[in-house]
C-alpha atoms as a PDB file:
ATOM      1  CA  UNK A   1      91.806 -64.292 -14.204  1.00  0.00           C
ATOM      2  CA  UNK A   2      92.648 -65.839 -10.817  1.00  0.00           C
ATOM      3  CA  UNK A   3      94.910 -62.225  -9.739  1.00  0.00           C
ATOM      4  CA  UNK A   4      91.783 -60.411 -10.780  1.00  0.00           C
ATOM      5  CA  UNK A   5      89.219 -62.460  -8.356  1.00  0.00           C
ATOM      6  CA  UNK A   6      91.563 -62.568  -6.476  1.00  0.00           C
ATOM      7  CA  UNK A   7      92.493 -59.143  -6.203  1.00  0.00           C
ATOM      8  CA  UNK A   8      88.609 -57.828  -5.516  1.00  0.00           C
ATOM      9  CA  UNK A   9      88.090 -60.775  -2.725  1.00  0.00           C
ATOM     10  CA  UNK A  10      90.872 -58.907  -0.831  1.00  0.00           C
ATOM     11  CA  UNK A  11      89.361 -55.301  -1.350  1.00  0.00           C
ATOM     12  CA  UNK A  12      86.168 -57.252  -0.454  1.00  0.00           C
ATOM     13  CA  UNK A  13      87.245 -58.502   2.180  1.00  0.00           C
ATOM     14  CA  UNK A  14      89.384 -55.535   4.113  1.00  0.00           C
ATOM     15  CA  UNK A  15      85.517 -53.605   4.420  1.00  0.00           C
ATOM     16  CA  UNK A  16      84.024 -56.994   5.903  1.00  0.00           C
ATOM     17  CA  UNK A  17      86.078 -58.109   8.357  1.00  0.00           C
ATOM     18  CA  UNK A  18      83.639 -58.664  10.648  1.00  0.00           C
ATOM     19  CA  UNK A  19      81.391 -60.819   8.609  1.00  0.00           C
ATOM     20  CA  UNK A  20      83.546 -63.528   7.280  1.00  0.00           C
ATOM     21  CA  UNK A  21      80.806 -65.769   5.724  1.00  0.00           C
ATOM     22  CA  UNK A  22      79.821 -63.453   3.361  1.00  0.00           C
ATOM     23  CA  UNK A  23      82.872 -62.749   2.616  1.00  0.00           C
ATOM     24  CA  UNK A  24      83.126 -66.528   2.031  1.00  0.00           C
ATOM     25  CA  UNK A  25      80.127 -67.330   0.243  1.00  0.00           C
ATOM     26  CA  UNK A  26      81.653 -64.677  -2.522  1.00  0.00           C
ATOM     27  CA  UNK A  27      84.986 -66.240  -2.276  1.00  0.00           C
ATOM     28  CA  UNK A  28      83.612 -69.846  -3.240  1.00  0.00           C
ATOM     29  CA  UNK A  29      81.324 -68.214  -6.349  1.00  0.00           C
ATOM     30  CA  UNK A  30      83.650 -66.181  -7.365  1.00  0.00           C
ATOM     31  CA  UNK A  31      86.727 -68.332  -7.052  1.00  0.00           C
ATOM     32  CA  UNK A  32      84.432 -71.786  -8.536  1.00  0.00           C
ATOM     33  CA  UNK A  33      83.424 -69.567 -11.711  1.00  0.00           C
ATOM     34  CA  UNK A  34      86.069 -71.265 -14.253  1.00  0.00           C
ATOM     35  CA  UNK A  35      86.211 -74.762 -13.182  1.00  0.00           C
ATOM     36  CA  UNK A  36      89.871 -74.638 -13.420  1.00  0.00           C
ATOM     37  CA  UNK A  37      92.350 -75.300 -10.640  1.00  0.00           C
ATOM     38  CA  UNK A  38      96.405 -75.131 -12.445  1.00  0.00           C
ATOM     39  CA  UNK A  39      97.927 -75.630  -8.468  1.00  0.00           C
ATOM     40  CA  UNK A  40      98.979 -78.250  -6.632  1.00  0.00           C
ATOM     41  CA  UNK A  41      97.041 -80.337  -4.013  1.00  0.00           C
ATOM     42  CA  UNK A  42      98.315 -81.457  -0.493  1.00  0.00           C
ATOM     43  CA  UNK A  43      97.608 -82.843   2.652  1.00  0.00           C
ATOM     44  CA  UNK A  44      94.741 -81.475   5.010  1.00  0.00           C
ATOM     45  CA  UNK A  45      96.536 -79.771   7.400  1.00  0.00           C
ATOM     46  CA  UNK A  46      94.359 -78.977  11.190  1.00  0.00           C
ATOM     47  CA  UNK A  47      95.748 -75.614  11.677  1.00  0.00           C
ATOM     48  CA  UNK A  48      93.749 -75.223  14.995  1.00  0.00           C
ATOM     49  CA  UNK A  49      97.373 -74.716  16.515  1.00  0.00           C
ATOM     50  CA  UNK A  50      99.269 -72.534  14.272  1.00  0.00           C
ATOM     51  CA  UNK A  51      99.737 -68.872  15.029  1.00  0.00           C
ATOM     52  CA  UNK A  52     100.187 -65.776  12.748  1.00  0.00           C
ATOM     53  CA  UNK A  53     102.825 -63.002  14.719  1.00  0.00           C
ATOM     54  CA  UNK A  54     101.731 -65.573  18.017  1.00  0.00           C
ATOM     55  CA  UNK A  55      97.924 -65.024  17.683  1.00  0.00           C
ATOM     56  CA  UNK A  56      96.013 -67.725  17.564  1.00  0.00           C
ATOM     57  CA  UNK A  57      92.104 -68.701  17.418  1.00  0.00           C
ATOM     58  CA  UNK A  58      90.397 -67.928  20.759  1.00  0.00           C
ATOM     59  CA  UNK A  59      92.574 -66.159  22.258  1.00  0.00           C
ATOM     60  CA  UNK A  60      91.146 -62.879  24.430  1.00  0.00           C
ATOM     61  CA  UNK A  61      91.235 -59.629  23.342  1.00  0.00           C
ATOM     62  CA  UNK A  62      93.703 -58.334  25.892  1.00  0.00           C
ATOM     63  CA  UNK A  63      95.683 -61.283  25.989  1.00  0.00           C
ATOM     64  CA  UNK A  64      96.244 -61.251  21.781  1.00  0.00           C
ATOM     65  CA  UNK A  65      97.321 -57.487  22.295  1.00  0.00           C
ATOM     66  CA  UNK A  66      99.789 -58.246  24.698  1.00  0.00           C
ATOM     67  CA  UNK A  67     101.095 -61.373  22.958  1.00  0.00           C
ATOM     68  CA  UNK A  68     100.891 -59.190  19.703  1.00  0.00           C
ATOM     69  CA  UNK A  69     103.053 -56.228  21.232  1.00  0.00           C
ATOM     70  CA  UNK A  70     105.716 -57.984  22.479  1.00  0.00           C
ATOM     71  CA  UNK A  71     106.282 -60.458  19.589  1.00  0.00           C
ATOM     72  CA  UNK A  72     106.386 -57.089  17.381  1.00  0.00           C
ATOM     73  CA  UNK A  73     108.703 -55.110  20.171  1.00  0.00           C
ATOM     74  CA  UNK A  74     106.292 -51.997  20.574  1.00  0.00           C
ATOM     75  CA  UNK A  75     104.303 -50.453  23.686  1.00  0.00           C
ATOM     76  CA  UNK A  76     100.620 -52.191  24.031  1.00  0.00           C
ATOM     77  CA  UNK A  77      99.335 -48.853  23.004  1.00  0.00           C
ATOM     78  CA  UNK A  78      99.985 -49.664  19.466  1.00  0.00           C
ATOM     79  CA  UNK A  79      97.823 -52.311  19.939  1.00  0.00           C
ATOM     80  CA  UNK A  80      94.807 -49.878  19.458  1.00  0.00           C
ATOM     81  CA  UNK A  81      91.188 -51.570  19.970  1.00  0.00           C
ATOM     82  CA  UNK A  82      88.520 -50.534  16.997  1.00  0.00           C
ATOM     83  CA  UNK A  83      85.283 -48.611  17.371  1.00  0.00           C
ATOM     84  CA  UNK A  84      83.353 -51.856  16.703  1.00  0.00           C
ATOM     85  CA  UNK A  85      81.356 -52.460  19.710  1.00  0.00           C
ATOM     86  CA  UNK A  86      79.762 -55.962  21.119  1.00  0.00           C
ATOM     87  CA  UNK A  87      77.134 -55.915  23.643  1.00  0.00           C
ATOM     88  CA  UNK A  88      77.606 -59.284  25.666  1.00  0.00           C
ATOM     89  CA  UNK A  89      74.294 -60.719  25.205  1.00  0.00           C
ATOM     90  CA  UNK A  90      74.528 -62.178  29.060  1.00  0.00           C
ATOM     91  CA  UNK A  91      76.846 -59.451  31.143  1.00  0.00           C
ATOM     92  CA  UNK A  92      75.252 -56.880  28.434  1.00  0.00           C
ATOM     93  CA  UNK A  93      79.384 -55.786  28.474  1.00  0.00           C
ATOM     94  CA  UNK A  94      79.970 -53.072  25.709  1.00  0.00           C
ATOM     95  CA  UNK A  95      83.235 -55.331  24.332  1.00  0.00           C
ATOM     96  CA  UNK A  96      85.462 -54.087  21.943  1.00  0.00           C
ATOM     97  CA  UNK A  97      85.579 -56.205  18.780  1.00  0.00           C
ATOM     98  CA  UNK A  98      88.645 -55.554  17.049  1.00  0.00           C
ATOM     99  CA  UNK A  99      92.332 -54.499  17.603  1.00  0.00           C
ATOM    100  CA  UNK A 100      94.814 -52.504  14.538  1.00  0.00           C
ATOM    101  CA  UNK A 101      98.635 -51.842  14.239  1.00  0.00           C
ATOM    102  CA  UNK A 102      99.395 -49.976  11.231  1.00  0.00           C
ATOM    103  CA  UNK A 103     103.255 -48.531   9.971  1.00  0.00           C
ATOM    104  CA  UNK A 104     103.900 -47.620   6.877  1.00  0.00           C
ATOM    105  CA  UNK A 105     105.033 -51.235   5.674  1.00  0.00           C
ATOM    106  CA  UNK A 106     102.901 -53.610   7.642  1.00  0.00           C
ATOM    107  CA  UNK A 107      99.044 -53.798   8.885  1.00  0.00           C
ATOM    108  CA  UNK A 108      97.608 -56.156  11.235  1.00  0.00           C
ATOM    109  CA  UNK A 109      93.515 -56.479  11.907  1.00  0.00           C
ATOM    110  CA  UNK A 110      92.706 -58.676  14.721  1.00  0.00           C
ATOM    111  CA  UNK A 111      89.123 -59.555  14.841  1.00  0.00           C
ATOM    112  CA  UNK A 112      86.627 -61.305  18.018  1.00  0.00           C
ATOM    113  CA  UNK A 113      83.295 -62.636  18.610  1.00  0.00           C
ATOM    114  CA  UNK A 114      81.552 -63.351  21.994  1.00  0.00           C
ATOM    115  CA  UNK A 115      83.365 -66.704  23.307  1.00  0.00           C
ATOM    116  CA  UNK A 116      80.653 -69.433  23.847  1.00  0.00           C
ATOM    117  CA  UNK A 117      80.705 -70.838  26.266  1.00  0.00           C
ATOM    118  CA  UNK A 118      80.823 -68.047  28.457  1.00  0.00           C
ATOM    119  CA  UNK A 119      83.872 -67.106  30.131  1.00  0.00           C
ATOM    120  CA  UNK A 120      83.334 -63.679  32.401  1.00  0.00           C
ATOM    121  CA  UNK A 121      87.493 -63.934  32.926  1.00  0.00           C
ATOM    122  CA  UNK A 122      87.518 -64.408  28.787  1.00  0.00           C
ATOM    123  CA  UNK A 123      84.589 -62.632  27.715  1.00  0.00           C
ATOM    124  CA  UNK A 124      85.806 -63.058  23.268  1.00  0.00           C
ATOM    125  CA  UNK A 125      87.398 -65.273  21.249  1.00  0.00           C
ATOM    126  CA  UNK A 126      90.108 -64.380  18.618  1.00  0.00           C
ATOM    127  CA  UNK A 127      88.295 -65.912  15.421  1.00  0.00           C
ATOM    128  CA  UNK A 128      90.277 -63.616  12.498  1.00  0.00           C
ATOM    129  CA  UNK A 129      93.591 -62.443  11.300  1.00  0.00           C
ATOM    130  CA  UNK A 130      94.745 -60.207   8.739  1.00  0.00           C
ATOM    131  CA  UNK A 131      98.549 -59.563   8.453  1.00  0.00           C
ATOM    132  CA  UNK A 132      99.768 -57.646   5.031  1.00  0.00           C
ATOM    133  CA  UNK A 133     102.657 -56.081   3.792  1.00  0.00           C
ATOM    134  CA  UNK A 134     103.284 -53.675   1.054  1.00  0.00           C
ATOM    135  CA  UNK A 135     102.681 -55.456  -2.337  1.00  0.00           C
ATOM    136  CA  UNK A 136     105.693 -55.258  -3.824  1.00  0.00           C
ATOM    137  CA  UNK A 137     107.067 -58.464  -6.079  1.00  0.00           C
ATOM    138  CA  UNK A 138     109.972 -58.732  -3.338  1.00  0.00           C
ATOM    139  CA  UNK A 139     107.855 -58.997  -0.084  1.00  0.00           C
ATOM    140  CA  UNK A 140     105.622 -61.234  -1.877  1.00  0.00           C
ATOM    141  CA  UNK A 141     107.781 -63.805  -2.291  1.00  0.00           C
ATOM    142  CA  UNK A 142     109.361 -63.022   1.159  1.00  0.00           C
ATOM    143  CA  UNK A 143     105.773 -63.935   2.577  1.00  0.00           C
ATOM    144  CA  UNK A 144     105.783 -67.166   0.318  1.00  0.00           C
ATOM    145  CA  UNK A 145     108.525 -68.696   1.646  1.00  0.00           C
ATOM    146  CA  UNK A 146     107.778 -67.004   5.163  1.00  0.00           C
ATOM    147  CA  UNK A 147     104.907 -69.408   4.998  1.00  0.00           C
ATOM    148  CA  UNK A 148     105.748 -72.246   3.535  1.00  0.00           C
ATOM    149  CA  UNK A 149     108.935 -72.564   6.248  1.00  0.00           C
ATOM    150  CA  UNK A 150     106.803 -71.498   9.142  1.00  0.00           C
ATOM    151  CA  UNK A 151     103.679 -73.554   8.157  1.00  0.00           C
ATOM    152  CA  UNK A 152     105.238 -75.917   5.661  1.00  0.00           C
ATOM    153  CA  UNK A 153     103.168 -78.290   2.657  1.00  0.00           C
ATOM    154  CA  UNK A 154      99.994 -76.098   2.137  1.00  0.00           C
ATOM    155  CA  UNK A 155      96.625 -77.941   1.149  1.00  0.00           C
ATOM    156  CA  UNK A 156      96.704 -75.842  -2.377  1.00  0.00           C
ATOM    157  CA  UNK A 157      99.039 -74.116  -3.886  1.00  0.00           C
ATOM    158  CA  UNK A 158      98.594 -72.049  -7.057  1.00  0.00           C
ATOM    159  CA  UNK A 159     101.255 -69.241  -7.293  1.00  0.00           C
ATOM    160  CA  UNK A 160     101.309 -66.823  -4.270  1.00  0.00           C
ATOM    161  CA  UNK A 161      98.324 -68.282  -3.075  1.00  0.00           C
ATOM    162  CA  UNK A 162      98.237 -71.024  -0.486  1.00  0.00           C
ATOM    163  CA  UNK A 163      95.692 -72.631   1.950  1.00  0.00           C
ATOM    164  CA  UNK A 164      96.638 -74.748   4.967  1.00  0.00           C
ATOM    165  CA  UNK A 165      92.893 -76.553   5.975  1.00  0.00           C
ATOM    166  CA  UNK A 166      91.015 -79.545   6.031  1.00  0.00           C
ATOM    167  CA  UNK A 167      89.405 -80.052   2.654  1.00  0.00           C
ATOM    168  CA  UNK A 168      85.348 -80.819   2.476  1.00  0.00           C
ATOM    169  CA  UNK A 169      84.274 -83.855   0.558  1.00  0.00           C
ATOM    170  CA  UNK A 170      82.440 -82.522  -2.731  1.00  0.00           C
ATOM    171  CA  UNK A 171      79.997 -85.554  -3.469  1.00  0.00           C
ATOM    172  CA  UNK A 172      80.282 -84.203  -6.869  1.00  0.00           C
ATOM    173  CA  UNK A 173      83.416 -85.114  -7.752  1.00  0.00           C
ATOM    174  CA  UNK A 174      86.273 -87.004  -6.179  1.00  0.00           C
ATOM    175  CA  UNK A 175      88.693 -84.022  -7.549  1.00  0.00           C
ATOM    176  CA  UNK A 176      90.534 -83.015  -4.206  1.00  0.00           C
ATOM    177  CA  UNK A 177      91.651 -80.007  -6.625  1.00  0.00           C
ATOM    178  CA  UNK A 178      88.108 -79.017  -6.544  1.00  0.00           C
ATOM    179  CA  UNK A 179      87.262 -79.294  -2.885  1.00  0.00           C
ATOM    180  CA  UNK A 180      86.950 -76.156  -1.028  1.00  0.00           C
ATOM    181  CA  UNK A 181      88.438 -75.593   2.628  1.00  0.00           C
ATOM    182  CA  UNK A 182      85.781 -77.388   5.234  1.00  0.00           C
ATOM    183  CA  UNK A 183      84.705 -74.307   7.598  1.00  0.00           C
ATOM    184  CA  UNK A 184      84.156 -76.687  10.588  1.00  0.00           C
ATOM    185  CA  UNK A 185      88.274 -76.218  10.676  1.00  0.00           C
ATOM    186  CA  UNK A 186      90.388 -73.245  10.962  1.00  0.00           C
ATOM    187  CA  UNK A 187      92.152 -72.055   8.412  1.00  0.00           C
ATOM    188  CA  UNK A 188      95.281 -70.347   7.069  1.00  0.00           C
ATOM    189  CA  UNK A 189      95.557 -68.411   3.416  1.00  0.00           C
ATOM    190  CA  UNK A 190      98.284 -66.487   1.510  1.00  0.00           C
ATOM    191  CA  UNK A 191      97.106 -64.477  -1.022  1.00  0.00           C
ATOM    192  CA  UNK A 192      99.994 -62.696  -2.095  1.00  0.00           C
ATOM    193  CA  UNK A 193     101.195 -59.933   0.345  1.00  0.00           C
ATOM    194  CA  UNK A 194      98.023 -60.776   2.670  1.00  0.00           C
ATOM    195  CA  UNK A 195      98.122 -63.745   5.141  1.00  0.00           C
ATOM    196  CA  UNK A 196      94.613 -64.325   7.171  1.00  0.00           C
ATOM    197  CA  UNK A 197      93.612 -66.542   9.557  1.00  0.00           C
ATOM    198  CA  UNK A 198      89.981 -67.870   9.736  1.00  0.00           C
ATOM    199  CA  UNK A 199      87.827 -70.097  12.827  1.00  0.00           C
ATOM    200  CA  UNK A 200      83.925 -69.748  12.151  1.00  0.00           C
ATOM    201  CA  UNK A 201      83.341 -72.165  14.592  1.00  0.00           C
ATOM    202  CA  UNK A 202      83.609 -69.376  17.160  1.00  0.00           C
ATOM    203  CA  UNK A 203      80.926 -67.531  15.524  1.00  0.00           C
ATOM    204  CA  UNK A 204      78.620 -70.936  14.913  1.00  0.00           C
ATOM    205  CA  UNK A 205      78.695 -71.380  18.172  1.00  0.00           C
ATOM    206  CA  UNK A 206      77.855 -68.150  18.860  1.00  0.00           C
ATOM    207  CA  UNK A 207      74.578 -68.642  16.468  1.00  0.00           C
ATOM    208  CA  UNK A 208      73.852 -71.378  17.808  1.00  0.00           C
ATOM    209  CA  UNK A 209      73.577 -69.828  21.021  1.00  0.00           C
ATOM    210  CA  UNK A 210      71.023 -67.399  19.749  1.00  0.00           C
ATOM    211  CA  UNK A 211      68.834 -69.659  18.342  1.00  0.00           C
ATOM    212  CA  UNK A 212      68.660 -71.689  21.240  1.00  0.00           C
ATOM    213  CA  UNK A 213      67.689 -68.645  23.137  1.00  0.00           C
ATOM    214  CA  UNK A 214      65.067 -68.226  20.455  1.00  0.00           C
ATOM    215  CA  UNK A 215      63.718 -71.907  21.219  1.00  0.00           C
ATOM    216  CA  UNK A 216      60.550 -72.242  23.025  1.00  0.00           C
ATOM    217  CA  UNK A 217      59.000 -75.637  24.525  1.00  0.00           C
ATOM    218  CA  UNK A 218      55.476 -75.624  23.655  1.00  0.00           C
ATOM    219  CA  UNK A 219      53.352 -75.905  27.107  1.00  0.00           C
ATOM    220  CA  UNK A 220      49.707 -75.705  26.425  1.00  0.00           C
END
């Protein structure tokens, strides 16, 4: 049962990169249906640091491409930028949201939002990554202990699936098996052959943003 959720979340997922929380507000239902966790439970771990192929959250756009090039030894030009388009709501900037590299064995999706605050030098922020390998049973336990030796103890572990994050307090129950990662705190998840990285704060603060620009003093 958890393969098959967990198997649509990532076919989910790979046609909503850009819009992480509802990819995450499907991943909690789905995932909380049977109120059975069979894994093991571990320390919070702040990932805020940690890097996947040397990216890490809020990093630029040009500088994850060149970081990303030269950890994988191939011309920036791989690195190739996405049709998704931003339009800076300050600069009004037409900013290139995402960058790809694809072989036949490997596929990385690199995803930004508008960095708040503003930075005209630094105009995104890195706040996704997707790094996957072919999903055979070999490189999926390659990836597992990939993980676990670059990232070590993970929060949960249930089979090829690990989480390294800061757990949220469910007043609910006092379960830490049945607390779900906190989304005020990056994050890093195996599932399998896919490893992703996730910050919403970069896009909160980004919302936040726009509804303050919404906000109007009454003066009357």
């Amino acid at each position: 049962m958890f393969e098959l959720r967990r198997n649509f979340l990532c076919i989910f997922y790979e046609g909503n990169i850009m819009n992480p929380r509802i990819f995450l507000l499907l991943a909690a239902s789905l995932l909380m249906a049977t109120n059975v966790y069979a894994g093991k439970v571990g320390p919070d771990v702040d990932v805020s640091d940690f890097d996947i192929a040397g990216l890490k959250t809020g990093m630029d756009l040009e500088e994850a491409r060149q970081i990303a090039a030269k950890r994988l030894n191939v011309p920036l030009a791989e690195m190739k930028k996405g049709y998704e388009i931003f339009e800076h709501p300050v600069t009004h900037a037409k900013l290139s949201s995402v960058f790809t590299y694809r072989t036949n064995n490997l596929r990385i999706e690199v995803g930004f939002v508008i960095r708040v605050p503003f930075d005209n030098k630094r105009p995104l922020a890195l706040d996704n990554v997707i790094y996957e390998v072919t999903g055979t049973d070999q490189n999926k336990a390659a990836m597992k202990k990939a993980a676990l030796d670059k990232y070590g103890t993970p929060t949960k572990e249930e089979g090829n699936n690990l989480d390294w994050c800061v757990l949220e307090p469910d007043k609910s129950t006092k379960d830490r098996s049945m607390w779900m990662c906190d989304n005020d705190f990056p994050m890093i998840k195996l599932w399998s052959e896919r490893l992703f990285l996730h910050d919403y704060r970069w896009k909160k603060a980004l919302r936040q943003f726009e509804e303050d620009r919404k906000t109007t003093k009454p003066n009357f």
